[in-house]
Protein backbone atom coordinates (compact mmCIF):
# COMPACT_ATOMS: atom_id res chain seq x y z
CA UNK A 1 -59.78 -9.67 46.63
CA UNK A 2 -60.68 -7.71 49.49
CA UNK A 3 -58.79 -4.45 50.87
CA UNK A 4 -58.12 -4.97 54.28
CA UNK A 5 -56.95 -1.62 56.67
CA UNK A 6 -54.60 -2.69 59.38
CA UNK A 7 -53.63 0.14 61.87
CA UNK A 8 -52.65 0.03 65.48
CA UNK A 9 -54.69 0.12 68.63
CA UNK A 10 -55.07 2.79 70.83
CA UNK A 11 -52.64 2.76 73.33
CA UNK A 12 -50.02 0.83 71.30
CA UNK A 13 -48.20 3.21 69.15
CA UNK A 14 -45.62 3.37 71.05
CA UNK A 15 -44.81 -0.65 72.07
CA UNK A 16 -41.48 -1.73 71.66
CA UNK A 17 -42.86 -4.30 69.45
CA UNK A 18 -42.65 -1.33 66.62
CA UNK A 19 -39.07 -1.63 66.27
CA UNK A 20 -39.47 -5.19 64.88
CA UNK A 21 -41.37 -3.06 61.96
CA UNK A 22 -40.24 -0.75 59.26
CA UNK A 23 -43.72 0.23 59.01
CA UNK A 24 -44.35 2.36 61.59
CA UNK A 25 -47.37 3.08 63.80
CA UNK A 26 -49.58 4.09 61.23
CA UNK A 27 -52.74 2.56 58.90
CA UNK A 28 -52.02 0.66 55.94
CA UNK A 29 -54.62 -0.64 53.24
CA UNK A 30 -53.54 -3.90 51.33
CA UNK A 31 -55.79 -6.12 49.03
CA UNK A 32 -56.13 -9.74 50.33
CA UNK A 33 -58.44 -12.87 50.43
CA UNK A 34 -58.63 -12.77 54.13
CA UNK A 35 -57.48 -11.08 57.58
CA UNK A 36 -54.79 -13.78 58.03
CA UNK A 37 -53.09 -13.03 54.63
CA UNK A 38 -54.11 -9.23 54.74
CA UNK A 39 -51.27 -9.49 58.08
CA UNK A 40 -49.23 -11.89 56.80
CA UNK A 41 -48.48 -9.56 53.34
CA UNK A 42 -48.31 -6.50 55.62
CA UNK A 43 -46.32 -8.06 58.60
CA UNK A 44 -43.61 -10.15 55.86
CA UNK A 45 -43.09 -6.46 53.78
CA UNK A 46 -42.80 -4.76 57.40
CA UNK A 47 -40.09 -7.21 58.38
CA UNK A 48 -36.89 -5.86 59.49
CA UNK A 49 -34.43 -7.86 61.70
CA UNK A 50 -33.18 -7.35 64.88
CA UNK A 51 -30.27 -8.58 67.12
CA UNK A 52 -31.74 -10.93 69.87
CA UNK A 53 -29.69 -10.17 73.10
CA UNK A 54 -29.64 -12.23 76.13
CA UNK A 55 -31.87 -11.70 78.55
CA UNK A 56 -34.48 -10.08 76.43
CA UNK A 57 -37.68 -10.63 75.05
CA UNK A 58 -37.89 -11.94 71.29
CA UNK A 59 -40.04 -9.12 69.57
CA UNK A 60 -42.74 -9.70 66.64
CA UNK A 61 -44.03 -7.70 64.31
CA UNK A 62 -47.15 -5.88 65.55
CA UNK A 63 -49.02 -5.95 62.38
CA UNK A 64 -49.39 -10.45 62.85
CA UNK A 65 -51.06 -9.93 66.15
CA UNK A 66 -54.85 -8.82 67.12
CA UNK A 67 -53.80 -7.37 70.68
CA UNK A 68 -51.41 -4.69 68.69
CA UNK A 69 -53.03 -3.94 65.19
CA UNK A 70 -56.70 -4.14 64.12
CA UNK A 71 -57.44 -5.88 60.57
CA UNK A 72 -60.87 -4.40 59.16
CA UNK A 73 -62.27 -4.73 55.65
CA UNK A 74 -62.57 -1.74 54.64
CA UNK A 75 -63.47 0.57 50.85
CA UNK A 76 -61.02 3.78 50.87
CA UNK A 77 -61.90 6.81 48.69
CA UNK A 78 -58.51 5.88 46.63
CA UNK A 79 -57.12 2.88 44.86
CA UNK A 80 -55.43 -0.32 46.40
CA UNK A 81 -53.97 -2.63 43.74
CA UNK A 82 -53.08 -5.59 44.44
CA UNK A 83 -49.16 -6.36 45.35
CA UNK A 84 -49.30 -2.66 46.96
CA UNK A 85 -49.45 -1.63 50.45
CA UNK A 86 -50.47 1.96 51.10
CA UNK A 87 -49.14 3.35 54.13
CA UNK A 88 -51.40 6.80 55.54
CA UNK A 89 -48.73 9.33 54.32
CA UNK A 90 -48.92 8.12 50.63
CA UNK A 91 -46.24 5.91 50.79
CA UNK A 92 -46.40 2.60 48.26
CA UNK A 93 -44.64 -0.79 48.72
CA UNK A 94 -44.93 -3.49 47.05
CA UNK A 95 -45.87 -6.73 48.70
C-alpha cells in the first residue's frame, strides 16, 4: 500500500461543497492501492448527509473530485497505518 495525501486546492477551501464533508478543508494522509480508492476511503469516512431542498444543487463530497481536492502519493515524516486517516491537526479516524 501506498499513502496517498489528499488536500484541497487553492481557491477551494471555502466551496459549499465542504458542508457535504465532516472533514474539513484540510490535508489528510491515508494508505491505499491507488488514487481512486485513496478518495473513495477518504470521501466514504468524510460522508455526512444533508437535506436536499428544492431548487438546489445536490452537493458531493470534495475529497471524490480532482477539480476540488488533489490526490498525491506522498512519504510523511510520521506513520500512516492502514484503516487510519490522519487529518493535519493530529486527528485519527478510522477508515
Amino acid at each position: 500500500m501506498r499513502t496517498y495525501k489528499l488536500e484541497p486546492l487553492a481557491g477551494k477551501e471555502n466551496s459549499q461543497y465542504w458542508r457535504t464533508s465532516r472533514i474539513k478543508a484540510q490535508p489528510v494522509w491515508v494508505k491505499a492501492s491507488s488514487v481512486g480508492e485513496a478518495r473513495n476511503k477518504v470521501a466514504l469516512c468524510a460522508l455526512q448527509g444533508l437535506v436536499r431542498k428544492a431548487g438546489r444543487n445536490t452537493l458531493y463530497n470534495p475529497f471524490h473530485f480532482g477539480d476540488m481536492t488533489s490526490c498525491i502519493e506522498d512519504q510523511p515524516d510520521f506513520d500512516v497505518p492502514e484503516g487510519i486517516i490522519i487529518l493535519s491537526n493530529g486527528e485519527r479516524l478510522t477508515v
